[in-house]
C-alpha atoms as a PDB file:
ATOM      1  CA  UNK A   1      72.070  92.540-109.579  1.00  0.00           C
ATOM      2  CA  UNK A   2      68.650  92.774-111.034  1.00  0.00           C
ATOM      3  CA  UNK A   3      65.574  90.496-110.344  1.00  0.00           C
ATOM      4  CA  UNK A   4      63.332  89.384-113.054  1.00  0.00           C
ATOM      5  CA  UNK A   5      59.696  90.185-112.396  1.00  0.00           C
ATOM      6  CA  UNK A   6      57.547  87.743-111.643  1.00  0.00           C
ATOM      7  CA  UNK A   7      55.444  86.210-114.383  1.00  0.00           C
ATOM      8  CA  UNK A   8      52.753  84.478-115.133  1.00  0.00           C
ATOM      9  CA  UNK A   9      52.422  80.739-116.386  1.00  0.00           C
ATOM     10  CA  UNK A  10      52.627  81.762-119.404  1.00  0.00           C
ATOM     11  CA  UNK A  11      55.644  84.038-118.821  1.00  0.00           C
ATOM     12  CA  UNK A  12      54.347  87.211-118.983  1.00  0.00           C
ATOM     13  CA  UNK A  13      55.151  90.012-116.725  1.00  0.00           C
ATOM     14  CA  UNK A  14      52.771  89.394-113.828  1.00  0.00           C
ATOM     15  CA  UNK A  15      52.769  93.066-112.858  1.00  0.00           C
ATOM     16  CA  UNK A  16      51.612  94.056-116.163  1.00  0.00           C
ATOM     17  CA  UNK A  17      48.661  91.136-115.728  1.00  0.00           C
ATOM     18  CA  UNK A  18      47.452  92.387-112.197  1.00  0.00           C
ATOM     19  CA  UNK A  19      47.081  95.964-113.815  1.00  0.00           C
ATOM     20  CA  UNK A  20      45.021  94.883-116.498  1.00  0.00           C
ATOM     21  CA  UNK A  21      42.829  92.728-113.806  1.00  0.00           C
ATOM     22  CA  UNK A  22      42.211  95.753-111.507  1.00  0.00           C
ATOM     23  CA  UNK A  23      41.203  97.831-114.578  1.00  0.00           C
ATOM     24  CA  UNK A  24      38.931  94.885-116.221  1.00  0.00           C
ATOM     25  CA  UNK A  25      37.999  92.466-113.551  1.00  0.00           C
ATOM     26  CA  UNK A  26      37.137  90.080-112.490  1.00  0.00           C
ATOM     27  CA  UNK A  27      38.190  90.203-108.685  1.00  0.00           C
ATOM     28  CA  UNK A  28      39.074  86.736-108.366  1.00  0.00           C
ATOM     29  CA  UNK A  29      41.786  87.161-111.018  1.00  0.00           C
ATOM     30  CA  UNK A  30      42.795  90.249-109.406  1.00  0.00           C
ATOM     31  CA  UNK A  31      43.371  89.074-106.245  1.00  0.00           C
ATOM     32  CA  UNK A  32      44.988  86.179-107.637  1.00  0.00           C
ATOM     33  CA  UNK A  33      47.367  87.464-109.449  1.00  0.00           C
ATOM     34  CA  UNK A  34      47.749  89.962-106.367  1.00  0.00           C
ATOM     35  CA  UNK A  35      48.868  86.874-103.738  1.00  0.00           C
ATOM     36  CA  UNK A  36      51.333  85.602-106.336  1.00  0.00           C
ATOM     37  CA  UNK A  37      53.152  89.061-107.149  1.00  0.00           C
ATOM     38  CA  UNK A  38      53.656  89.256-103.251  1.00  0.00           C
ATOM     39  CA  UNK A  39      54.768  85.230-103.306  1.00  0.00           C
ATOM     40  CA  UNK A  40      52.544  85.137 -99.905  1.00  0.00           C
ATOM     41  CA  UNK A  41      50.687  81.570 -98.990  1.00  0.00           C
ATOM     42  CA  UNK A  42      47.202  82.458 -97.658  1.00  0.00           C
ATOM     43  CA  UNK A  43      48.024  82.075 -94.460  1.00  0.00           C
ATOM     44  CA  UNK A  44      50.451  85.299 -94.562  1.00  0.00           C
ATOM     45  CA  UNK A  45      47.451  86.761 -96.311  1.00  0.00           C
ATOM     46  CA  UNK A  46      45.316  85.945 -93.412  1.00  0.00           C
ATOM     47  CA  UNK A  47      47.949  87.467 -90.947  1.00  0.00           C
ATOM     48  CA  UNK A  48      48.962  90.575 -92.564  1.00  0.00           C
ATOM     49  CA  UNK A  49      45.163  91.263 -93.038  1.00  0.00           C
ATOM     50  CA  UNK A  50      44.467  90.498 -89.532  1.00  0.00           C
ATOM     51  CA  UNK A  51      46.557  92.949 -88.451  1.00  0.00           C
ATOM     52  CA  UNK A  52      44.814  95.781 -89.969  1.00  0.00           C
ATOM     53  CA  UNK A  53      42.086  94.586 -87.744  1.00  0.00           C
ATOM     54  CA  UNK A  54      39.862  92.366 -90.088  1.00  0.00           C
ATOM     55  CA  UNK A  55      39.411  88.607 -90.329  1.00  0.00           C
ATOM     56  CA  UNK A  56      38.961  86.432 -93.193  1.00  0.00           C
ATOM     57  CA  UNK A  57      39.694  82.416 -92.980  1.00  0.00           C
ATOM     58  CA  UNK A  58      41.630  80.993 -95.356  1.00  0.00           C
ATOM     59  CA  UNK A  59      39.199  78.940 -96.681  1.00  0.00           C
ATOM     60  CA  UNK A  60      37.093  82.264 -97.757  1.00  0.00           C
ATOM     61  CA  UNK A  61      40.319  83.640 -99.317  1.00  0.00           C
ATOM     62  CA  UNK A  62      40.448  80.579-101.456  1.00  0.00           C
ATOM     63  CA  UNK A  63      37.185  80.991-102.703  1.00  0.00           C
ATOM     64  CA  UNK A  64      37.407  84.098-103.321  1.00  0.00           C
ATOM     65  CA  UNK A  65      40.813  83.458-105.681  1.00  0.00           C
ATOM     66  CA  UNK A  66      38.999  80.572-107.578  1.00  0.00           C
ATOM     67  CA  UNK A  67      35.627  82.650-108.089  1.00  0.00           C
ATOM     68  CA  UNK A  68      34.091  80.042-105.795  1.00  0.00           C
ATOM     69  CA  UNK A  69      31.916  82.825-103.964  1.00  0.00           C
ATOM     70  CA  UNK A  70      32.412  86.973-104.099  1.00  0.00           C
ATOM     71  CA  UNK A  71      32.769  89.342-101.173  1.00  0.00           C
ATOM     72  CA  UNK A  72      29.585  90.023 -99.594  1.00  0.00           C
ATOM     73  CA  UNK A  73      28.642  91.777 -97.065  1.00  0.00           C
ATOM     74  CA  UNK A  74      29.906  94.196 -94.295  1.00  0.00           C
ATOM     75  CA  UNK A  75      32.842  92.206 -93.118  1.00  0.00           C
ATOM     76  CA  UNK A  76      33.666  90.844 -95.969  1.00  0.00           C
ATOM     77  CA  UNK A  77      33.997  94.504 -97.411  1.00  0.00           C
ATOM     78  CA  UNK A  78      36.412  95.554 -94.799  1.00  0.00           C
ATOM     79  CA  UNK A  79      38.328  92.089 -95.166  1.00  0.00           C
ATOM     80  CA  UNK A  80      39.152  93.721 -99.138  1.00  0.00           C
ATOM     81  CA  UNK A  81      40.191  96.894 -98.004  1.00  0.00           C
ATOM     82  CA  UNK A  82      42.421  94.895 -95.569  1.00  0.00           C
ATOM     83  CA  UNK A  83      44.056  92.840 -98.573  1.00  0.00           C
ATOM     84  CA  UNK A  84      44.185  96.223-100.670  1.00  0.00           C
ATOM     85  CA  UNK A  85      46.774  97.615 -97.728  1.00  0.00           C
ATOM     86  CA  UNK A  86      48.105  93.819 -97.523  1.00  0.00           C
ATOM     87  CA  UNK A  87      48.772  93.258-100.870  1.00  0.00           C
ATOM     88  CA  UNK A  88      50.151  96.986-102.045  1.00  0.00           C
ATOM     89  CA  UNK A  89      47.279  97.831-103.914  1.00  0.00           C
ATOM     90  CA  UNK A  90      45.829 101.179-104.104  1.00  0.00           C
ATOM     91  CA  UNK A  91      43.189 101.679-102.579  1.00  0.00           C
ATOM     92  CA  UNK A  92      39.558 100.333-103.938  1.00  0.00           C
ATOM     93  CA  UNK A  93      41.249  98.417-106.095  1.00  0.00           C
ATOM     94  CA  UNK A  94      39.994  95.147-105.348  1.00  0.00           C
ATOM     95  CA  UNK A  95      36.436  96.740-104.009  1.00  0.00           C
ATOM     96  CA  UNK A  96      35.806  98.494-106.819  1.00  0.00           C
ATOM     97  CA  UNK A  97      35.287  94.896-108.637  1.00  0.00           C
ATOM     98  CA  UNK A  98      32.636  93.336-106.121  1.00  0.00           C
ATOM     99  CA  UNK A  99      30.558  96.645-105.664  1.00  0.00           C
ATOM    100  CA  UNK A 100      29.712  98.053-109.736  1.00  0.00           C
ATOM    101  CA  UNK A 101      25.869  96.847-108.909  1.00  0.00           C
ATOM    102  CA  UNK A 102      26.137  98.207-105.537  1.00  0.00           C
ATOM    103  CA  UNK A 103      26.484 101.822-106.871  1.00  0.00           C
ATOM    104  CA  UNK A 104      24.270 101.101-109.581  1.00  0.00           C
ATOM    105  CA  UNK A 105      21.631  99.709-107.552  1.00  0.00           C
ATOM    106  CA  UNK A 106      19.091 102.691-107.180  1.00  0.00           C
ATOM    107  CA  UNK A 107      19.859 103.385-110.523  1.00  0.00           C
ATOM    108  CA  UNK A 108      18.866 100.338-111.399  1.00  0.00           C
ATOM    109  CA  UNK A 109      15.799 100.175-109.147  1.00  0.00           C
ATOM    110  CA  UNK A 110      14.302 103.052-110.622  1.00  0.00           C
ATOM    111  CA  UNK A 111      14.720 102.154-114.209  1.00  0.00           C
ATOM    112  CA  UNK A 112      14.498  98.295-113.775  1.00  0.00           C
ATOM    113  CA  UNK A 113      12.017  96.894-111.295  1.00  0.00           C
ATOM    114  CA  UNK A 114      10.024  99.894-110.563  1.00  0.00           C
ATOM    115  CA  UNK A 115       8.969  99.973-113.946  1.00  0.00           C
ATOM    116  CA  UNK A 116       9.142  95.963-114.357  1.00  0.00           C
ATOM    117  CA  UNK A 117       6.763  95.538-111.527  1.00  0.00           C
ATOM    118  CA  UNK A 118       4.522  98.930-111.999  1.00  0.00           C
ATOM    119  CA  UNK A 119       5.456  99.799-108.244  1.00  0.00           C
ATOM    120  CA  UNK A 120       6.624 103.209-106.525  1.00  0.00           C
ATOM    121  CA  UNK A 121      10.533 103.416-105.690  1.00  0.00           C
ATOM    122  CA  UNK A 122       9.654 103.573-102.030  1.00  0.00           C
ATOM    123  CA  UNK A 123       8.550  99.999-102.520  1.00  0.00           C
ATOM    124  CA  UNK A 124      11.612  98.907-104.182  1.00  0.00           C
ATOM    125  CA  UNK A 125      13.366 100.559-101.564  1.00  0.00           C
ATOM    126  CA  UNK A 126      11.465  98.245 -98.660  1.00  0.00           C
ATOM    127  CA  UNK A 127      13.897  95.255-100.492  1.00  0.00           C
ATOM    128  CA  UNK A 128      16.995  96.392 -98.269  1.00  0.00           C
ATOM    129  CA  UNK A 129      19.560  94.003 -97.608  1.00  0.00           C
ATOM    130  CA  UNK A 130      18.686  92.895-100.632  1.00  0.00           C
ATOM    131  CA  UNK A 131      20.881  92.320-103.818  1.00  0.00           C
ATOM    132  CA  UNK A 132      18.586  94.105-105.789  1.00  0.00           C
ATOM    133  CA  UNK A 133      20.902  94.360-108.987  1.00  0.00           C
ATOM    134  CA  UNK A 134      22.120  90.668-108.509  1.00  0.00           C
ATOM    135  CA  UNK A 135      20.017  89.011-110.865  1.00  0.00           C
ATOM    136  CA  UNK A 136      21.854  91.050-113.939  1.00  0.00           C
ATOM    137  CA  UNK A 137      25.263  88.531-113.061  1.00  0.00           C
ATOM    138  CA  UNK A 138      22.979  86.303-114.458  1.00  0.00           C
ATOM    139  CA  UNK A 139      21.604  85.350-118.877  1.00  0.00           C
ATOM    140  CA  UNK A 140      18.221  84.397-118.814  1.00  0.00           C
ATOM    141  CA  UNK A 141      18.400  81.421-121.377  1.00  0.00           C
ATOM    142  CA  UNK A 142      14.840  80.320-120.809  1.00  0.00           C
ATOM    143  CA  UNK A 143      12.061  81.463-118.604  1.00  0.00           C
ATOM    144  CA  UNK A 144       8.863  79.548-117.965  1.00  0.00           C
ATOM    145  CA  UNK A 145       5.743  81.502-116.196  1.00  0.00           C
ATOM    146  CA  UNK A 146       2.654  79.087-115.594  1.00  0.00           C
ATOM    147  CA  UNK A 147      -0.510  81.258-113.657  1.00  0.00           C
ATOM    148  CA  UNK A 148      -3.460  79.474-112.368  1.00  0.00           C
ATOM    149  CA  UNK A 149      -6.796  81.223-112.731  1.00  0.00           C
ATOM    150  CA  UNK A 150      -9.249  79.868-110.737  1.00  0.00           C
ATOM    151  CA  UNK A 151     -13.182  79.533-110.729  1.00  0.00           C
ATOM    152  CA  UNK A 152     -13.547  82.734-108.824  1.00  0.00           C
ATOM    153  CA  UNK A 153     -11.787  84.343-111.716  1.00  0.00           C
ATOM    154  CA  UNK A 154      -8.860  84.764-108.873  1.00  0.00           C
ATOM    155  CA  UNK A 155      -5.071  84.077-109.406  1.00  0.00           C
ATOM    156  CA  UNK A 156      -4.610  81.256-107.459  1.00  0.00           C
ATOM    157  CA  UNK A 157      -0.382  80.233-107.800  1.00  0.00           C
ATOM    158  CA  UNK A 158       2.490  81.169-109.953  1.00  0.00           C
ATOM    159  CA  UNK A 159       5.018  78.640-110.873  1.00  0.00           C
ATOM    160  CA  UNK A 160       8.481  79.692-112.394  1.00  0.00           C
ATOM    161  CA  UNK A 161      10.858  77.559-114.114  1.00  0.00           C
ATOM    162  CA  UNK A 162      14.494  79.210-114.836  1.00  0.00           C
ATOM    163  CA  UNK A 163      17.320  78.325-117.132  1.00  0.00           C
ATOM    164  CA  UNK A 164      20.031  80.902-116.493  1.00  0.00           C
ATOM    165  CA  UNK A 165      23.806  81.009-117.564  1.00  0.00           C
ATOM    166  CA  UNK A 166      26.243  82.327-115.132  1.00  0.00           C
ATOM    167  CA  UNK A 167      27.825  85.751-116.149  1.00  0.00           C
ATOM    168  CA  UNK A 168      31.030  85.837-113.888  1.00  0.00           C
ATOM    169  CA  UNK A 169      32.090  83.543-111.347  1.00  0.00           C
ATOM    170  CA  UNK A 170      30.550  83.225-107.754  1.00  0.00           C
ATOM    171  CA  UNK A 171      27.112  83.569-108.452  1.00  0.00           C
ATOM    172  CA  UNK A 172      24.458  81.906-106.020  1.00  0.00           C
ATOM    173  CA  UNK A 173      21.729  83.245-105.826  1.00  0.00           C
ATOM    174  CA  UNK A 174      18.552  84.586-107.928  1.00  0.00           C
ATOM    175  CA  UNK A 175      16.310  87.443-106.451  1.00  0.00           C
ATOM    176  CA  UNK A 176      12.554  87.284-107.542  1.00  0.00           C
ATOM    177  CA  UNK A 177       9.996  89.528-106.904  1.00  0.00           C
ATOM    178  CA  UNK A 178       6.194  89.310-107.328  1.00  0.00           C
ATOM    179  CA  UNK A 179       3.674  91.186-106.321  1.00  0.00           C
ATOM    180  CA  UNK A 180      -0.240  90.802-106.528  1.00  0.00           C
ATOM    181  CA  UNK A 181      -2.957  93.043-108.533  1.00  0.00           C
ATOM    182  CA  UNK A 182      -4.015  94.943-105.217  1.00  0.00           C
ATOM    183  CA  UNK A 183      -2.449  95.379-102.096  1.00  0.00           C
ATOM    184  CA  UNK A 184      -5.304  94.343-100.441  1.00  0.00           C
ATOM    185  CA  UNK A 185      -4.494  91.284 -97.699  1.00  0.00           C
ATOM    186  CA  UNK A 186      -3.698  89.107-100.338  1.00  0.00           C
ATOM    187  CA  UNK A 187      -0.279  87.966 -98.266  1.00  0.00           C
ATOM    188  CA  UNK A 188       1.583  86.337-101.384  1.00  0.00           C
ATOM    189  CA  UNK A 189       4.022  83.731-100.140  1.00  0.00           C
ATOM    190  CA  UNK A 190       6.964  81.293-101.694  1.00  0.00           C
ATOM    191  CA  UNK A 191       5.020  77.844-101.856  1.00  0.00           C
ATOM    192  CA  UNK A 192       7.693  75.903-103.079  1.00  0.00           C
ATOM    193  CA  UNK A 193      11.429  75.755-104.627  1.00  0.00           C
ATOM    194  CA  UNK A 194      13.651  73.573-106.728  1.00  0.00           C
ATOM    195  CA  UNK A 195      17.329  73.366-106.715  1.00  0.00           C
ATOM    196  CA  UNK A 196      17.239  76.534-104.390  1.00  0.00           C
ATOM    197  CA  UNK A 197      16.364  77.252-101.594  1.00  0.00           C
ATOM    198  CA  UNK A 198      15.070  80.632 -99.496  1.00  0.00           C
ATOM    199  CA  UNK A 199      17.180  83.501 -97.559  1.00  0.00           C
ATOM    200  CA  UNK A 200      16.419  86.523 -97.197  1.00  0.00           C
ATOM    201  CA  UNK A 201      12.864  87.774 -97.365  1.00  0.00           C
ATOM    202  CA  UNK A 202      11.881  91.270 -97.645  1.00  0.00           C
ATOM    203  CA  UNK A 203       7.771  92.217 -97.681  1.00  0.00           C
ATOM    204  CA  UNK A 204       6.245  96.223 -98.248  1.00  0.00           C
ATOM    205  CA  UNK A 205       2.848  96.360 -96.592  1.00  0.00           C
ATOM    206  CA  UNK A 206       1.442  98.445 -99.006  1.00  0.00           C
ATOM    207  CA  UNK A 207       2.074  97.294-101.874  1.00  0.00           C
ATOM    208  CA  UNK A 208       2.434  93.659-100.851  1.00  0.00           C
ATOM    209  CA  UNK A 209       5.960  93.414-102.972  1.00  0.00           C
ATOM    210  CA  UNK A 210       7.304  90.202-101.997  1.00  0.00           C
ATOM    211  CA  UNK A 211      11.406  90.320-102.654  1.00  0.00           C
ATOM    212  CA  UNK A 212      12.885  86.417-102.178  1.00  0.00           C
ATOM    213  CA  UNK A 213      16.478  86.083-102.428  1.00  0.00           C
ATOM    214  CA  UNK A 214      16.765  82.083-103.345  1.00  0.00           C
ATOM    215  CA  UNK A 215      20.098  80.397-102.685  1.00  0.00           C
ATOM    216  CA  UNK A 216      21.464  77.706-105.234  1.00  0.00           C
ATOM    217  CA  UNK A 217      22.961  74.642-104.062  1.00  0.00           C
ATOM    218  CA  UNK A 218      26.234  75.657-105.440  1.00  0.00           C
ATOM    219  CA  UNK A 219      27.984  78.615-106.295  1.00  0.00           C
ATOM    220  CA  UNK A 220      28.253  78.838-110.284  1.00  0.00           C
ATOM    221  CA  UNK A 221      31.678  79.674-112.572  1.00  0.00           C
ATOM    222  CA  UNK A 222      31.330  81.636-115.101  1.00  0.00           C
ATOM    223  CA  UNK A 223      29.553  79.705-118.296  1.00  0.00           C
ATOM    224  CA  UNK A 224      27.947  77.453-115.951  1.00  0.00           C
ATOM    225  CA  UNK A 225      24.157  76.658-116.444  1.00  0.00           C
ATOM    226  CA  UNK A 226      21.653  75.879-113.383  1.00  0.00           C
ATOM    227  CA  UNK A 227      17.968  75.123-113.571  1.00  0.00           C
ATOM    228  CA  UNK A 228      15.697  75.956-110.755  1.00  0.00           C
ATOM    229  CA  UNK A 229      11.980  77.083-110.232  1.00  0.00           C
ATOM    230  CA  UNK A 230       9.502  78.731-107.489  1.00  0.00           C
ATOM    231  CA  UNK A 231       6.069  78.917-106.837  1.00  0.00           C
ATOM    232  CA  UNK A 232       4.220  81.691-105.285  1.00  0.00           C
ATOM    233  CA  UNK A 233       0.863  81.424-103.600  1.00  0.00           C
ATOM    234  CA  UNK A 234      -1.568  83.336-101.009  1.00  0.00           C
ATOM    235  CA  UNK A 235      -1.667  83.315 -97.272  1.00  0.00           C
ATOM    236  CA  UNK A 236      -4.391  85.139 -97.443  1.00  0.00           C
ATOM    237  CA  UNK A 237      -7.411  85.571-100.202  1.00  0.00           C
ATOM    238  CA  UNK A 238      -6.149  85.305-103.920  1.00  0.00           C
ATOM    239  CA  UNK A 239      -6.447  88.490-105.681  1.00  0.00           C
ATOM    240  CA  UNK A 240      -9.290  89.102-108.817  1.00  0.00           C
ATOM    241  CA  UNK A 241      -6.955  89.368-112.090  1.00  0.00           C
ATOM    242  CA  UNK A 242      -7.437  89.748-115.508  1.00  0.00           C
ATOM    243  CA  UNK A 243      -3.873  89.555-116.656  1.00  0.00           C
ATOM    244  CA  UNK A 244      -0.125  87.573-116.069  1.00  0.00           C
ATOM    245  CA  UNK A 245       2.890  90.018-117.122  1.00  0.00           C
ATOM    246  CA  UNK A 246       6.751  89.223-115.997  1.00  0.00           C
ATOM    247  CA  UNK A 247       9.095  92.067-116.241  1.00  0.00           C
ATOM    248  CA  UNK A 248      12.461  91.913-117.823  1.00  0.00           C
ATOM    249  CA  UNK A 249      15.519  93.656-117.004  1.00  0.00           C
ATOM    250  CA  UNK A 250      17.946  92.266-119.124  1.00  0.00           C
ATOM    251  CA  UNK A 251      17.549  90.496-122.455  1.00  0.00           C
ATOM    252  CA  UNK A 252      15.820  86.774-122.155  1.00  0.00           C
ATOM    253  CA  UNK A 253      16.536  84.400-125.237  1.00  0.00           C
ATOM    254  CA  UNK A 254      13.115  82.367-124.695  1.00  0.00           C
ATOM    255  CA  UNK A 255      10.529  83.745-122.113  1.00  0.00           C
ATOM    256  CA  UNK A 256       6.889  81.882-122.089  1.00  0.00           C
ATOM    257  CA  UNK A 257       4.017  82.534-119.971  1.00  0.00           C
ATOM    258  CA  UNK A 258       1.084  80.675-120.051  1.00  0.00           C
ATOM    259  CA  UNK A 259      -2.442  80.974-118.043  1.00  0.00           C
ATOM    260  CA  UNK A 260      -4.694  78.399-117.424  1.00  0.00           C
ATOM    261  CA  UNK A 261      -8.109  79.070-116.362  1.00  0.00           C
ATOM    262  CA  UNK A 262     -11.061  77.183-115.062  1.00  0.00           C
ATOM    263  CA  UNK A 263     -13.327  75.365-117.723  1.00  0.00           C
ATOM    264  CA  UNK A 264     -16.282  76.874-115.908  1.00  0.00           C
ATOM    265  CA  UNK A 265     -15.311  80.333-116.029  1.00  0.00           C
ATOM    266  CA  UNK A 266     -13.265  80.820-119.513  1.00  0.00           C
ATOM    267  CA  UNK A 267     -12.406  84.282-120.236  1.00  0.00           C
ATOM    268  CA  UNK A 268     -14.524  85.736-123.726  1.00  0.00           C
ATOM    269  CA  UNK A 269     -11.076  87.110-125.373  1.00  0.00           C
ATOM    270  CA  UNK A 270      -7.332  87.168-124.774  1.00  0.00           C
ATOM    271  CA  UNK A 271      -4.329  89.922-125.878  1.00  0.00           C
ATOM    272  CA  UNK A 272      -1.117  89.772-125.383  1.00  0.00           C
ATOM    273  CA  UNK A 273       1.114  92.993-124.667  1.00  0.00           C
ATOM    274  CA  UNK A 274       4.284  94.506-124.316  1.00  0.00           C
ATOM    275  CA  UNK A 275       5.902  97.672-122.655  1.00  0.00           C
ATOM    276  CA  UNK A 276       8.711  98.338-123.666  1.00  0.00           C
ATOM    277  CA  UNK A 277      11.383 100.850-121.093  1.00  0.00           C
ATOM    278  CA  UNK A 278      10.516 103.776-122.639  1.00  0.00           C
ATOM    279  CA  UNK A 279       7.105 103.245-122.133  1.00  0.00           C
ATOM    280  CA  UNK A 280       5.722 102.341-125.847  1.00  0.00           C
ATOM    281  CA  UNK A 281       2.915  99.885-125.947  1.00  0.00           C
ATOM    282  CA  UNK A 282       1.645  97.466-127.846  1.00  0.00           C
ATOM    283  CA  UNK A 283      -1.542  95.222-126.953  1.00  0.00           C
ATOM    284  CA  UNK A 284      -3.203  94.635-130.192  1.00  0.00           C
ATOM    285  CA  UNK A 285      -3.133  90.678-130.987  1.00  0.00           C
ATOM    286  CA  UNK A 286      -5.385  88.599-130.166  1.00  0.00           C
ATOM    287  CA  UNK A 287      -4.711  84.912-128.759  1.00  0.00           C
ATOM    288  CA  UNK A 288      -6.365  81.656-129.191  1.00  0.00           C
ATOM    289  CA  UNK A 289      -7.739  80.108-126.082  1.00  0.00           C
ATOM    290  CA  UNK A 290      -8.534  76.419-126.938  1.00  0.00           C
ATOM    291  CA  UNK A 291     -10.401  73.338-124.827  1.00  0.00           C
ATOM    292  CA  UNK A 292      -7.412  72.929-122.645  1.00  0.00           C
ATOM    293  CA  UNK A 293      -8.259  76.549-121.453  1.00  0.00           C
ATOM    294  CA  UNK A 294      -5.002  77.373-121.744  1.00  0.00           C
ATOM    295  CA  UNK A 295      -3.098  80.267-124.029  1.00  0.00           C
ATOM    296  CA  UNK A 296       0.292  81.659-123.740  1.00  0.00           C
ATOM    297  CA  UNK A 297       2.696  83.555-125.561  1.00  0.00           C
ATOM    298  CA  UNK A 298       6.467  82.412-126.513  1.00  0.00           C
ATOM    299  CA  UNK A 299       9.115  85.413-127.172  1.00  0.00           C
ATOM    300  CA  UNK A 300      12.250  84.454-128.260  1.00  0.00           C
ATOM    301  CA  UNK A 301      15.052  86.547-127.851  1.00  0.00           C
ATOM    302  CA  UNK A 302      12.777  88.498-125.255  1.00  0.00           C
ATOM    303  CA  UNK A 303      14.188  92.181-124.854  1.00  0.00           C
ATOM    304  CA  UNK A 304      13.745  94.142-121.693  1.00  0.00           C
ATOM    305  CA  UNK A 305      10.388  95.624-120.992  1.00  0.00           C
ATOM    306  CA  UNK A 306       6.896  93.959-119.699  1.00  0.00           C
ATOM    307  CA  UNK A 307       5.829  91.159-121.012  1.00  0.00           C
ATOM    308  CA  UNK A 308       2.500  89.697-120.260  1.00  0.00           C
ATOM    309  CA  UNK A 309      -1.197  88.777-121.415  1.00  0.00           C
ATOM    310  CA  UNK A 310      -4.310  90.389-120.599  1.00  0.00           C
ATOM    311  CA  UNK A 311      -8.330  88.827-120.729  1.00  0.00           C
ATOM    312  CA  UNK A 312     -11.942  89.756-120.901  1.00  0.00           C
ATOM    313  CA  UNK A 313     -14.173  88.059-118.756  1.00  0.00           C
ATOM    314  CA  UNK A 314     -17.507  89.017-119.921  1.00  0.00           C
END
């Protein structure tokens, strides 16, 4: 007597499904389609993994099969390797679908935010424990960057306003980094937040990188939308500038940033520029600075590269 294979709702061969998940992603349809070839309830799952000598609750298994949140961390990494054995899988399977931007990470640092933010790698590198390559699970649909330039021709806050699109399920958090002009005792801080909230916090002393991982107040499915913005200030004296730049590591479909200065101390001329990767320039146009003493610059369909605005005060 033969058995049929199991299937999926829609009657097709759920072996051939789970194969296609482990080679494609994403790991909450693997592992999904993992439980149900076995015909285990998560609480089997639980046992059989906690007899290999991890533990995962059953409430974190059924996130992780509904994309609700994503393996992170230390114990949750040897919880997978657990359901790998559990479930028959080979093995990395299932890890080798949470951890892509893990082994890209320093890859990514060095071409990404080293360049992005103008900054050594060893100053990336004082981010760890960080999800530096997190932000990419994320499409930038609009970015707003509002500097204040104060009387003393200073940089006195940075407010951020984000519209972002989740990329695959479980995302919940956004990553940003800012440092000032100087590393000179400036001591930026996170001010404020909307719609997240802060975590982790990593800080290089020489540099004076600031690295905030900010928490949403939900985890996001794929194709959802969330709005949230930050504002970074000084502990300590604001630093002299004469430009506002954000750097993009993925494509951005509108990115603004505007300046506002003091009407006692205008700048004489504004440019804006762009750096592109590969380290072209281009700085040439002027911009208009009106009564308001404001100017800014609007880039639709931003690609990667620097972004930013540069002045002449006298």
């Amino acid at each position: 007597m033969t058995m049929a294979a199991p299937t999926t709702d829609d009657g097709e061969d759920l072996s051939a499904e789970l194969a296609a998940a482990l080679r494609a992603g994403p790991f909450d349809r693997a592992l999904d389609l993992a439980i149900r070839r076995r015909g285990l309830s998560l609480e089997a799952v639980q046992r059989r993994v906690a007899l290999r000598g991890a533990t995962v609750s059953q409430a974190t298994l059924s996130y992780w099969r509904r994309g609700g949140r994503r393996p992170d961390g230390d114990r949750s990494l040897r919880a997978v390797r657990a359901l790998e054995d559990s479930l028959g899988l080979p093995r990395t399977a299932l890890e080798r679908l949470i951890s892509p931007t893990r082994h890209r990470v320093a890859e990514d640092t060095a071409a990404g935010l080293a360049s992005a933010l103008d900054l050594t790698t060893a100053a990336i590198e004082s981010c760890d424990g960080i999800d530096l390559a997190g932000n990419t699970r994320l499409a930038l649909m609009s970015l707003h960057q509002h500097v204040h330039i104060g009387a003393d021709r200073t940089e006195q806050r940075v407010r951020t306003e984000v519209v972002a699109t989740a990329r695959v399920n479980g995302v919940d958090r956004w990553v940003c980094f800012f440092h000032p002009q100087d590393g000179d005792g400036h001591h930026p801080t996170l001010r404020t937040t909307e719609c997240c909230s802060p975590a982790r916090v990593r800080t290089d002393p020489e540099s004076e990188l600031l690295a905030v991982e900010l928490r949403f107040d939900y985890p996001l499915r794929a194709g959802d939308t969330y709005v949230y913005a930050y504002e970074i200030g000084y502990d300590g004296p604001p630093p002299p500038t004469d430009y506002a730049q954000y750097g993009l590591r993925t494509p951005a479909r509108q990115l603004l940033i505007q300046v506002s200065f003091d009407r006692d101390q205008p700048p004489v001329r504004c440019y804006r520029y762009y750096k592109s990767p590969s380290g072209l320039s281009s700085n040439d146009t002027e911009l208009p600075l009106g009564p308001s003493m404001t100017t800014h610059i609007a880039v639709p369909d931003a690609p990667p590269g620097v972004h930013g605005i540069r002045w002449e005060w006298d």
